[in-house]
Protein backbone atom coordinates (compact mmCIF):
# COMPACT_ATOMS: atom_id res chain seq x y z
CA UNK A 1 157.91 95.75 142.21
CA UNK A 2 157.17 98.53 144.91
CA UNK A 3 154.45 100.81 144.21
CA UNK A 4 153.41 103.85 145.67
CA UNK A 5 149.66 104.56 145.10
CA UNK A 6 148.37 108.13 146.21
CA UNK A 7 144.47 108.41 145.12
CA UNK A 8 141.32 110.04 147.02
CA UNK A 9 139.11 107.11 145.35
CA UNK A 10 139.07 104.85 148.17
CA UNK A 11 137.34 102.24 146.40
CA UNK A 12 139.81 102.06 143.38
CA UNK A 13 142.79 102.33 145.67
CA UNK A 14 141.88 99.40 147.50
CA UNK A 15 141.81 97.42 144.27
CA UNK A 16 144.71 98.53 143.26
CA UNK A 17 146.54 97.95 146.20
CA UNK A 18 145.64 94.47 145.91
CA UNK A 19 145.99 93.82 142.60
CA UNK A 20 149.78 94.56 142.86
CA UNK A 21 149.87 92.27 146.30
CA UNK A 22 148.28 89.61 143.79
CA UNK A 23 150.91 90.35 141.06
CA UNK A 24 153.66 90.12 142.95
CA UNK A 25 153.86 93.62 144.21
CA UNK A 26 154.88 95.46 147.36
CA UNK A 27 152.32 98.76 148.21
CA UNK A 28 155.10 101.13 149.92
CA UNK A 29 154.01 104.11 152.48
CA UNK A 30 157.12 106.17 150.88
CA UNK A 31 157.24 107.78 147.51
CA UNK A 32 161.28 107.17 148.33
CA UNK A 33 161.08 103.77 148.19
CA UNK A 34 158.84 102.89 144.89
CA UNK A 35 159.67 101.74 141.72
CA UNK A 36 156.29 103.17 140.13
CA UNK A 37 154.33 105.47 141.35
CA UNK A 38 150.16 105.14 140.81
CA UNK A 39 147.90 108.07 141.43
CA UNK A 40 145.49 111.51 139.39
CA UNK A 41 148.67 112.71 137.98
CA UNK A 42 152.56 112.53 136.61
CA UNK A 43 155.13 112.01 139.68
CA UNK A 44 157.96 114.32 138.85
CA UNK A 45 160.98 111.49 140.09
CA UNK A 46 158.92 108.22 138.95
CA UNK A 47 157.89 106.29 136.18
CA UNK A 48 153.41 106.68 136.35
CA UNK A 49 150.37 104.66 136.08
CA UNK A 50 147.84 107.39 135.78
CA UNK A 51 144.44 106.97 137.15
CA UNK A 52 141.96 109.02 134.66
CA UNK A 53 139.01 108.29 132.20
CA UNK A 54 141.08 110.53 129.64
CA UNK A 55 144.83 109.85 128.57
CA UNK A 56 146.36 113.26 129.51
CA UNK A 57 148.39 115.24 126.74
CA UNK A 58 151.82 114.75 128.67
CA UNK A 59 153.11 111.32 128.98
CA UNK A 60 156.66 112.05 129.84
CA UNK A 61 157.26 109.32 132.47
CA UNK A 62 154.16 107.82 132.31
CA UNK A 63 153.80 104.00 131.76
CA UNK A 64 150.15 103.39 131.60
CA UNK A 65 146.85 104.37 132.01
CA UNK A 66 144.41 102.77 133.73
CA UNK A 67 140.57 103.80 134.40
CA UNK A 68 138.93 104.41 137.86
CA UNK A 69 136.60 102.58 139.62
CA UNK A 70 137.15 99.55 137.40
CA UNK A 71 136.92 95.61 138.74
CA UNK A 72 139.73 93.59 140.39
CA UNK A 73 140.55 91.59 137.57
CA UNK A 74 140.59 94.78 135.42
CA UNK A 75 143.70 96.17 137.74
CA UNK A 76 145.14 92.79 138.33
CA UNK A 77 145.55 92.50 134.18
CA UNK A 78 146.89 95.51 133.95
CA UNK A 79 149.90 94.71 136.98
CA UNK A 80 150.45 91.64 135.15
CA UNK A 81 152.10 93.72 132.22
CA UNK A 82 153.51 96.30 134.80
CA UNK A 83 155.03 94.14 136.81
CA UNK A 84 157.13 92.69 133.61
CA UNK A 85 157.90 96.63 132.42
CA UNK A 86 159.10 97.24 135.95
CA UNK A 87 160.91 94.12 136.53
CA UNK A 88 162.91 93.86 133.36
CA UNK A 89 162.16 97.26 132.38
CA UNK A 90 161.20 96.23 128.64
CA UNK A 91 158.14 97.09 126.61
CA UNK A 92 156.64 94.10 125.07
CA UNK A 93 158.67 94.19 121.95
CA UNK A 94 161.57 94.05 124.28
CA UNK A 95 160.48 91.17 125.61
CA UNK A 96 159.68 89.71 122.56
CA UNK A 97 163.13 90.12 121.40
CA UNK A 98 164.66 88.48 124.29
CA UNK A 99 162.48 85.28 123.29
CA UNK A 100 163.26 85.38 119.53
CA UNK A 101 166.91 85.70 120.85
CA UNK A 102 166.43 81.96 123.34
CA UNK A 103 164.60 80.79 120.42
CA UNK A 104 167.08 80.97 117.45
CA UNK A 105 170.25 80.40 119.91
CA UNK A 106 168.85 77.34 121.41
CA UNK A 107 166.57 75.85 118.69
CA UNK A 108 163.18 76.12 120.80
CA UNK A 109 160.15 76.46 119.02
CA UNK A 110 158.41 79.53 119.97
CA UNK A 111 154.91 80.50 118.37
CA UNK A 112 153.16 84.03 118.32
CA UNK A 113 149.19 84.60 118.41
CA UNK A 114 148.00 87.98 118.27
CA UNK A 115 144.11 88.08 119.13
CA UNK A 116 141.98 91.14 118.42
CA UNK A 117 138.58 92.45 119.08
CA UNK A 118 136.64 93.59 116.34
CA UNK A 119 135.92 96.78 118.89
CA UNK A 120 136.94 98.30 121.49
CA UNK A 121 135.44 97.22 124.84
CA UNK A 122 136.72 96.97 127.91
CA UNK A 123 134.51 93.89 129.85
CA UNK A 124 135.14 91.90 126.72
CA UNK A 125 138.81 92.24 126.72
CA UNK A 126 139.50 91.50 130.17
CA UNK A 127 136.91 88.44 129.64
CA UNK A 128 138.56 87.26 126.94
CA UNK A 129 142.14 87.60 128.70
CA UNK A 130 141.06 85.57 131.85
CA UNK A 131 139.81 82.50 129.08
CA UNK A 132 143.74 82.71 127.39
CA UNK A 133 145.04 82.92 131.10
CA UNK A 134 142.82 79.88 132.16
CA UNK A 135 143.89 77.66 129.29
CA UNK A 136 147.66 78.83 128.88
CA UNK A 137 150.30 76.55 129.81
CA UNK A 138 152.73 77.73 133.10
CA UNK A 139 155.60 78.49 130.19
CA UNK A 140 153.23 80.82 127.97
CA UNK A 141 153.03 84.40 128.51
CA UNK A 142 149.55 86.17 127.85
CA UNK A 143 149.62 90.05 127.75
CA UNK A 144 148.10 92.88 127.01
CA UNK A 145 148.90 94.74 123.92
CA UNK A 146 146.63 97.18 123.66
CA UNK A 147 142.90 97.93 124.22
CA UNK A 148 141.50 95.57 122.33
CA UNK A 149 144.61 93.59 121.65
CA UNK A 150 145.76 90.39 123.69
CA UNK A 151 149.40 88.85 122.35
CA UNK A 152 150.57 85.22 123.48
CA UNK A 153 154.26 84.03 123.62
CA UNK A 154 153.91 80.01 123.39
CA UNK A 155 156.98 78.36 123.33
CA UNK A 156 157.86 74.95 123.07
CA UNK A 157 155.00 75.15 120.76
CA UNK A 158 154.51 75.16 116.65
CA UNK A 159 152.59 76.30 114.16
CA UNK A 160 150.16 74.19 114.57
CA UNK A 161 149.69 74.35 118.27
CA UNK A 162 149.44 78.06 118.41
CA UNK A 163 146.57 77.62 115.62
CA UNK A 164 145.12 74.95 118.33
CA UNK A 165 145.38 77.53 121.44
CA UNK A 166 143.77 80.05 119.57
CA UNK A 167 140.62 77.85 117.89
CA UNK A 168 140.21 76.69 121.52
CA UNK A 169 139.91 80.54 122.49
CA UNK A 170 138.00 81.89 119.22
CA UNK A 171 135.36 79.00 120.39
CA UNK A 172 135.43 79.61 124.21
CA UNK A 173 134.63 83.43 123.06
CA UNK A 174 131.42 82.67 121.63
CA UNK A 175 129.83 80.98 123.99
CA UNK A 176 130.79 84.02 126.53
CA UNK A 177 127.77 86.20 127.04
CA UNK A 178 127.88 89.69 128.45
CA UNK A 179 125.77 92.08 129.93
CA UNK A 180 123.49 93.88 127.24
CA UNK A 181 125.22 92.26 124.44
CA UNK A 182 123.46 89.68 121.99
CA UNK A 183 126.87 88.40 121.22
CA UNK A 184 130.69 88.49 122.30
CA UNK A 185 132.41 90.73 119.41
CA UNK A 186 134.68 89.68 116.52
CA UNK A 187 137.67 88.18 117.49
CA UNK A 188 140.12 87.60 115.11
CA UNK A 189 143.90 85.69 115.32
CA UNK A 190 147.06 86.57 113.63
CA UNK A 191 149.55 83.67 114.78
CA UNK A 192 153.12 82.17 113.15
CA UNK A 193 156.01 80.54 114.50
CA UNK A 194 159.42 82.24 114.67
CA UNK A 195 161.96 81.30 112.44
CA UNK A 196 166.00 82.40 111.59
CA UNK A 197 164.48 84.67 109.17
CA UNK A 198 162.67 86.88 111.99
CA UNK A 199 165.41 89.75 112.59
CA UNK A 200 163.86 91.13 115.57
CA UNK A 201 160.26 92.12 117.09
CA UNK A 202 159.06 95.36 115.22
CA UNK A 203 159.44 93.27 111.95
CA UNK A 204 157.48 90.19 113.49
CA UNK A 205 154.72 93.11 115.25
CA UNK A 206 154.14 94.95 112.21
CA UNK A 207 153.26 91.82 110.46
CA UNK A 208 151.08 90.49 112.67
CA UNK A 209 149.26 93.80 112.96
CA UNK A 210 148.59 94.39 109.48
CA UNK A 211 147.53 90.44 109.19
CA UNK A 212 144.86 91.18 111.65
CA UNK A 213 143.57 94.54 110.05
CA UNK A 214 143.17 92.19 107.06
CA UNK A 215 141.58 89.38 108.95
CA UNK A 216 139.01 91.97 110.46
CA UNK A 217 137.97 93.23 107.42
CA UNK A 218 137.56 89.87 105.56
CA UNK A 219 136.23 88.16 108.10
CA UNK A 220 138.96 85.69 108.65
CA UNK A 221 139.21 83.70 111.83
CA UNK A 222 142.80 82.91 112.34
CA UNK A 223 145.44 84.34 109.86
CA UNK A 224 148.90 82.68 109.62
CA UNK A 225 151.57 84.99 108.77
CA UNK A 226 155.15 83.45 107.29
């Protein structure tokens, strides 16, 4: 993955620069020779992280967003997930179908846990992705799937391990304390194990998602979804 970062925020372009040496980036001193290009606004040639506190009303060609003046493990999470659009060029339901695929057509059991905050915030998000990186296996994948959303591909692992990983998590979460907060927020788990009858990943997404709008609202800890 080479990146091109142009930004007058020295301070958040040295983070960024290395968080991609840390994710197993290149920083490039030509435009001509990136993959992705990171800076205030949309490169006309190259797919865009955008560096803004607002997501900007265009996103032709743009890839993420990420906020200024943010910590190292903030831009080193979000690389993580770049580095796997850039390198395979696949969205995480891409991705997802590629391991349903190795799944059915060579009989390895893969589980699925989708964790959610009961809010949006940022610190608690990125804390709460460092615990599932620290405990994850070297064959699990731990992304981000949106603000307040982490998803987990475990394979080699069933139902009943991906219900292990995440109690393990739900528990670490409460004992995590953050600045001017009383308490970590909700987290809630939507997990299940992939079967033949999974056609592909928007099915298998959807599902999970509407488990965990239904977990947040009753309460429910870890939801498993058939």
């Amino acid at each position: 993955m080479r990146v091109y970062i142009d930004l007058s925020d020295e301070e958040t372009k040295q983070n960024l620069l290395q968080a991609v040496s840390m994710c197993c980036g290149l920083a490039v001193a030509d435009e001509k020779d990136a993959d992705l290009f990171v800076g205030e606004k949309v490169h006309p040639l190259l797919d865009t992280v955008i560096v803004s506190k607002s997501v900007p009303e265009n996103l032709n060609q743009v890839v993420d967003v990420v906020l200024p003046k943010q910590s190292l493990d903030y831009y080193i999470m979000k690389f993580k997930l770049l580095y796997c659009y850039v390198v395979t060029h696949c969205s995480v339901e891409a991705f997802l179908d590629e391991e349903i695929y190795k799944s059915q057509r060579y009989d390895i059991p893969l589980s699925i846990a989708m964790v959610r905050l009961g809010k949006e915030d940022e610190l608690a998000v990125r804390t709460l992705y460092s615990c599932a990186k620290r405990q994850a296996r070297a064959s699990d994948k731990v992304m981000l799937y949106d603000k307040n959303t982490l998803i987990t591909f475990l394979p080699y692992t069933q139902i009943e391990g991906a219900r292990i990983f995440v109690g393990r998590l739900l528990r670490r979460s409460r004992r995590i304390k953050l600045p001017k907060s009383t308490h970590f927020p909700q987290v809630v788990s939507a997990i299940c194990q992939v079967t033949t009858q999974v056609a592909d990943s928007s099915e298998l997404i959807l599902k999970l998602e509407d488990a965990l709008s239904n977990a947040l609202i009753k309460a429910q800890q870890i939801v498993v979804v058939e």
